[in-house]
Protein backbone atom coordinates (compact mmCIF):
# COMPACT_ATOMS: atom_id res chain seq x y z
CA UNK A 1 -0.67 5.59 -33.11
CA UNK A 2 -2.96 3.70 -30.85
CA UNK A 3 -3.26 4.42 -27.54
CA UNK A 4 -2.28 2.35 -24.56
CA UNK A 5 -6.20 1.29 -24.08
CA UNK A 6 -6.44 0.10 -27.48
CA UNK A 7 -3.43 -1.68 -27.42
CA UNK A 8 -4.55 -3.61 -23.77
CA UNK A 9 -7.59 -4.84 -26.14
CA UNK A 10 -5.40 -6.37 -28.57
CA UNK A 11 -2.85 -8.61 -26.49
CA UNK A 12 -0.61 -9.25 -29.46
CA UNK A 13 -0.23 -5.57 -30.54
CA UNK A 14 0.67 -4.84 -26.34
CA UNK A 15 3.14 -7.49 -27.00
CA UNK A 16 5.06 -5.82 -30.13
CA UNK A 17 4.62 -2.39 -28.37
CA UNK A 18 6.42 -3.76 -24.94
CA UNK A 19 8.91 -5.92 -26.85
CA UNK A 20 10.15 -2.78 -29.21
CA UNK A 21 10.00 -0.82 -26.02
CA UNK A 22 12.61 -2.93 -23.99
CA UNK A 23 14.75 -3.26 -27.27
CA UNK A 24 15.45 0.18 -28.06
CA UNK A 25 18.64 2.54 -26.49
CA UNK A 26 16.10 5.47 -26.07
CA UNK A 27 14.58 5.75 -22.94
CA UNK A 28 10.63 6.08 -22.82
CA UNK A 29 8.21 6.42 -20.01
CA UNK A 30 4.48 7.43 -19.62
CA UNK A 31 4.00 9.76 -16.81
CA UNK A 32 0.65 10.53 -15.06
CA UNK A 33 0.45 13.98 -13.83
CA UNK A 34 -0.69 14.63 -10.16
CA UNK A 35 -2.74 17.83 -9.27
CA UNK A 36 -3.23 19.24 -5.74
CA UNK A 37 -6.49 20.10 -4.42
CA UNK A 38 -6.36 23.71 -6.05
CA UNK A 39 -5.72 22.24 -9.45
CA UNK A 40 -2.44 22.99 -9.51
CA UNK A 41 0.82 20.27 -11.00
CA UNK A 42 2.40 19.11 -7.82
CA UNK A 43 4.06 15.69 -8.57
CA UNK A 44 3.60 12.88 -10.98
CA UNK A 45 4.10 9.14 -11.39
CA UNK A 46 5.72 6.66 -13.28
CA UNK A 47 3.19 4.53 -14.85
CA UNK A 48 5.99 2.85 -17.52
CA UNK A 49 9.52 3.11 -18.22
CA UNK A 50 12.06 0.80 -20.43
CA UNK A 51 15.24 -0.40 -18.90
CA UNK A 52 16.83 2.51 -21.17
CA UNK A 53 15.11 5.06 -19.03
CA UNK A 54 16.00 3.69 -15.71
CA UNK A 55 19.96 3.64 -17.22
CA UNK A 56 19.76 6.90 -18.80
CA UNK A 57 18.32 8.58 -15.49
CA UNK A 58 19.66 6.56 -12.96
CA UNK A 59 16.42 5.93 -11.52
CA UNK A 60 15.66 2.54 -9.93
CA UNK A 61 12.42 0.82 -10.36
CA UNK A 62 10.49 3.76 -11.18
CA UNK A 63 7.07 2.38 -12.02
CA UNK A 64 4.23 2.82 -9.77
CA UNK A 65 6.31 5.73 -7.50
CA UNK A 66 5.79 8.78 -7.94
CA UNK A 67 8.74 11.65 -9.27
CA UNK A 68 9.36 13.30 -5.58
CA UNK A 69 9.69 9.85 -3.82
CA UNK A 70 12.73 9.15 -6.52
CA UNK A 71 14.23 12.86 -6.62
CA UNK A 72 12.77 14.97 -3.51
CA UNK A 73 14.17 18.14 -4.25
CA UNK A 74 12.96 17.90 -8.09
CA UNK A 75 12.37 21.50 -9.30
CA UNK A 76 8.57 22.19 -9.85
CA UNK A 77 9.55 23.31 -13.37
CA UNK A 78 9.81 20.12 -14.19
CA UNK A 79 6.09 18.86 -12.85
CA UNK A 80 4.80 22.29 -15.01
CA UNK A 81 6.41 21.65 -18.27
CA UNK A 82 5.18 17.66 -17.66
CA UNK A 83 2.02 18.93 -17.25
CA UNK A 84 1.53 21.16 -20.25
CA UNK A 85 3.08 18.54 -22.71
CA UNK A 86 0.11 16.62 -20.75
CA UNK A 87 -2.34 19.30 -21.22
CA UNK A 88 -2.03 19.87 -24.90
């Protein structure tokens, strides 16, 4: 699978990628994780999500904020298991 830079090179690939995206029931989103200054997961932040997402979680407009501005009292289980899926 190409990755999201490749596919930004290729306008008609990001096309197909955004259009299967916003057709399918399963909700998808790309997370970036956010690391206080000791290097430790504190938060992260929605850089995509399909409608499915938003219906599936309830969450509203989620790209661009980040996961304690939607749900403040998120449990920080959930930022360390993001973060080693990310760090594999």
């Amino acid at each position: 699978m190409k990755s999201l830079a490749d596919q930004s090179r290729r306008p008609d690939e990001a096309a197909r990628y955004r259009e299967l995206l916003s057709r399918t029931d399963q909700g998808f989103c790309v997370l970036e994780i956010l690391y206080d200054a000791d290097g430790r997961p504190a938060d992260y932040c929605f850089l995509e999500a399909n409608s499915a997402f938003e219906r599936h979680t309830g969450l509203v407009d989620p790209v661009g904020k980040r996961a304690r501005e939607l749900v403040p009292n998120l449990e920080a289980h959930w930022v360390e298991a993001y973060a080693r899926v990310a760090e594999e």
